[in-house]
Protein backbone atom coordinates (compact mmCIF):
# COMPACT_ATOMS: atom_id res chain seq x y z
CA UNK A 1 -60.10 29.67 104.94
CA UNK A 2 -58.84 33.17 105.63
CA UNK A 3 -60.78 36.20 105.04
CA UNK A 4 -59.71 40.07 105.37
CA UNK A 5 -61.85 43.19 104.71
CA UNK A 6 -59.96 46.27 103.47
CA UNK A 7 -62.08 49.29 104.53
CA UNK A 8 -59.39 51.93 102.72
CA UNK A 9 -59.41 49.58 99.17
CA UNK A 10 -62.94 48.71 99.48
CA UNK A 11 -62.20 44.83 98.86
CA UNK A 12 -61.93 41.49 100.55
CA UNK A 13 -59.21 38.83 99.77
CA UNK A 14 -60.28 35.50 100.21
CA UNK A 15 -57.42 32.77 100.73
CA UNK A 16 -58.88 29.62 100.33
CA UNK A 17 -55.55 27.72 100.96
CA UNK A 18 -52.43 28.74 102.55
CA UNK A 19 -49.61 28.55 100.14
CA UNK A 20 -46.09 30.86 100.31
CA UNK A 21 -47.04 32.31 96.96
CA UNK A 22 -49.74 32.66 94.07
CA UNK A 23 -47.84 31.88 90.41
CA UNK A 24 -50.79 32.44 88.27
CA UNK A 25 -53.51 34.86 88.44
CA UNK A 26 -56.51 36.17 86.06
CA UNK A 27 -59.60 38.24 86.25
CA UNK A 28 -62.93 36.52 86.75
CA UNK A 29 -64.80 39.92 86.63
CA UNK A 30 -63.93 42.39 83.85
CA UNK A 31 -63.55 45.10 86.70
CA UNK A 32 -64.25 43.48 90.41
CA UNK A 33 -63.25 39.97 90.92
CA UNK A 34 -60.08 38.36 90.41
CA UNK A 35 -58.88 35.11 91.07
CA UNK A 36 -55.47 33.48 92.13
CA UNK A 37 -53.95 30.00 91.79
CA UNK A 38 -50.70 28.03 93.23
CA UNK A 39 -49.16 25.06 91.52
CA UNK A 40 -52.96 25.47 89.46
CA UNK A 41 -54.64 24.89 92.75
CA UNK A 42 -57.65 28.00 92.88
CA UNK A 43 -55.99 29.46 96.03
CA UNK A 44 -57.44 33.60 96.81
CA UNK A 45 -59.97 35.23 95.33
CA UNK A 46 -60.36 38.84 95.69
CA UNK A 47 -63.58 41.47 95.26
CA UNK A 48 -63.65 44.51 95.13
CA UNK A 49 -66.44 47.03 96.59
CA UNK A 50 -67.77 43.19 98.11
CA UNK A 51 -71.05 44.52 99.81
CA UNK A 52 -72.22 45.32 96.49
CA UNK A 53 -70.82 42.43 94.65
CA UNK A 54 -70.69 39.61 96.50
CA UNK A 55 -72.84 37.66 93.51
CA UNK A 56 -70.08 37.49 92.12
CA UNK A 57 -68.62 34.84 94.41
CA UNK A 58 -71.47 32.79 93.87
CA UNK A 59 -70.11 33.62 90.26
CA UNK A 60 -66.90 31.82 91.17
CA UNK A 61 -68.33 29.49 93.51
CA UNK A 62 -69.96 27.89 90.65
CA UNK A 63 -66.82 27.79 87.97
CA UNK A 64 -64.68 26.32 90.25
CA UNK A 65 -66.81 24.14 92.33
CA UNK A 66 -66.61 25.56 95.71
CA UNK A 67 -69.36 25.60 98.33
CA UNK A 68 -70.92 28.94 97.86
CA UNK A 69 -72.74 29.54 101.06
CA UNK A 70 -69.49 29.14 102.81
CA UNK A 71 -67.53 31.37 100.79
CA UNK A 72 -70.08 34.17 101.01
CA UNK A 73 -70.62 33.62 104.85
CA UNK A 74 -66.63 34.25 104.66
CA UNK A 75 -66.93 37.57 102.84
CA UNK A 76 -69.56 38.83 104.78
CA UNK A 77 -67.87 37.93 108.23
CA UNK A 78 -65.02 39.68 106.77
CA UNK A 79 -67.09 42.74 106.28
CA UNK A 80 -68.53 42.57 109.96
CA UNK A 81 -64.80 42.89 111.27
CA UNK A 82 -62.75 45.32 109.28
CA UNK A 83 -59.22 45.42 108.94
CA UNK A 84 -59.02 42.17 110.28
CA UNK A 85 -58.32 38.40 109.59
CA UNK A 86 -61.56 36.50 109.94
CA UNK A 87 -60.60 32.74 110.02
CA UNK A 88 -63.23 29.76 109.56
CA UNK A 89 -62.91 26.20 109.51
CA UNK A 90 -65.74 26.24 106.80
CA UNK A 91 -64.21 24.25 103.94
CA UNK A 92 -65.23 25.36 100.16
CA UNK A 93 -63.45 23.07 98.15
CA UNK A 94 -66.22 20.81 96.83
């Protein structure tokens, strides 16, 4: 799992997978959370202003099954390094 903090856009991307490209997309959160899928595999999510909304993943986590401790452990790793790939070996597919 791949996560990157972007301190000018105030969001993290989460990819949960590595895939070329995302063919599908949708919001999860009216305004703050969005989610991505490849070949309808769940494969990025992305939050914006995370240190305020990182319930959200825990949101997502649940919906799609993932291990939600890991996933926010990801986002908030992201937000200790900014501007910068975190990478864990933390799996969150259920």
């Amino acid at each position: 799992m791949k996560a990157y903090f972007d301190s000018e856009a105030n969001a993290v991307s989460i990819d949960l997978v590595t895939v070329d490209y995302w063919d599908d997309g949708d919001e999860f959160d009216e305004y703050y959370c969005t989610v991505a899928f490849s070949k309808g595999r769940l494969a990025n999510i992305g939050l914006l202003y995370p240190s305020e909304k990182l319930h959200l993943l825990e949101a997502v986590a649940k919906s799609y099954n993932l291990d939600s401790p890991a996933l926010i452990a990801a986002a908030k790793a992201a937000l200790e390094a900014p501007d910068q790939t975190v990478i864990t070996d933390d799996p969150v597919i259920a």
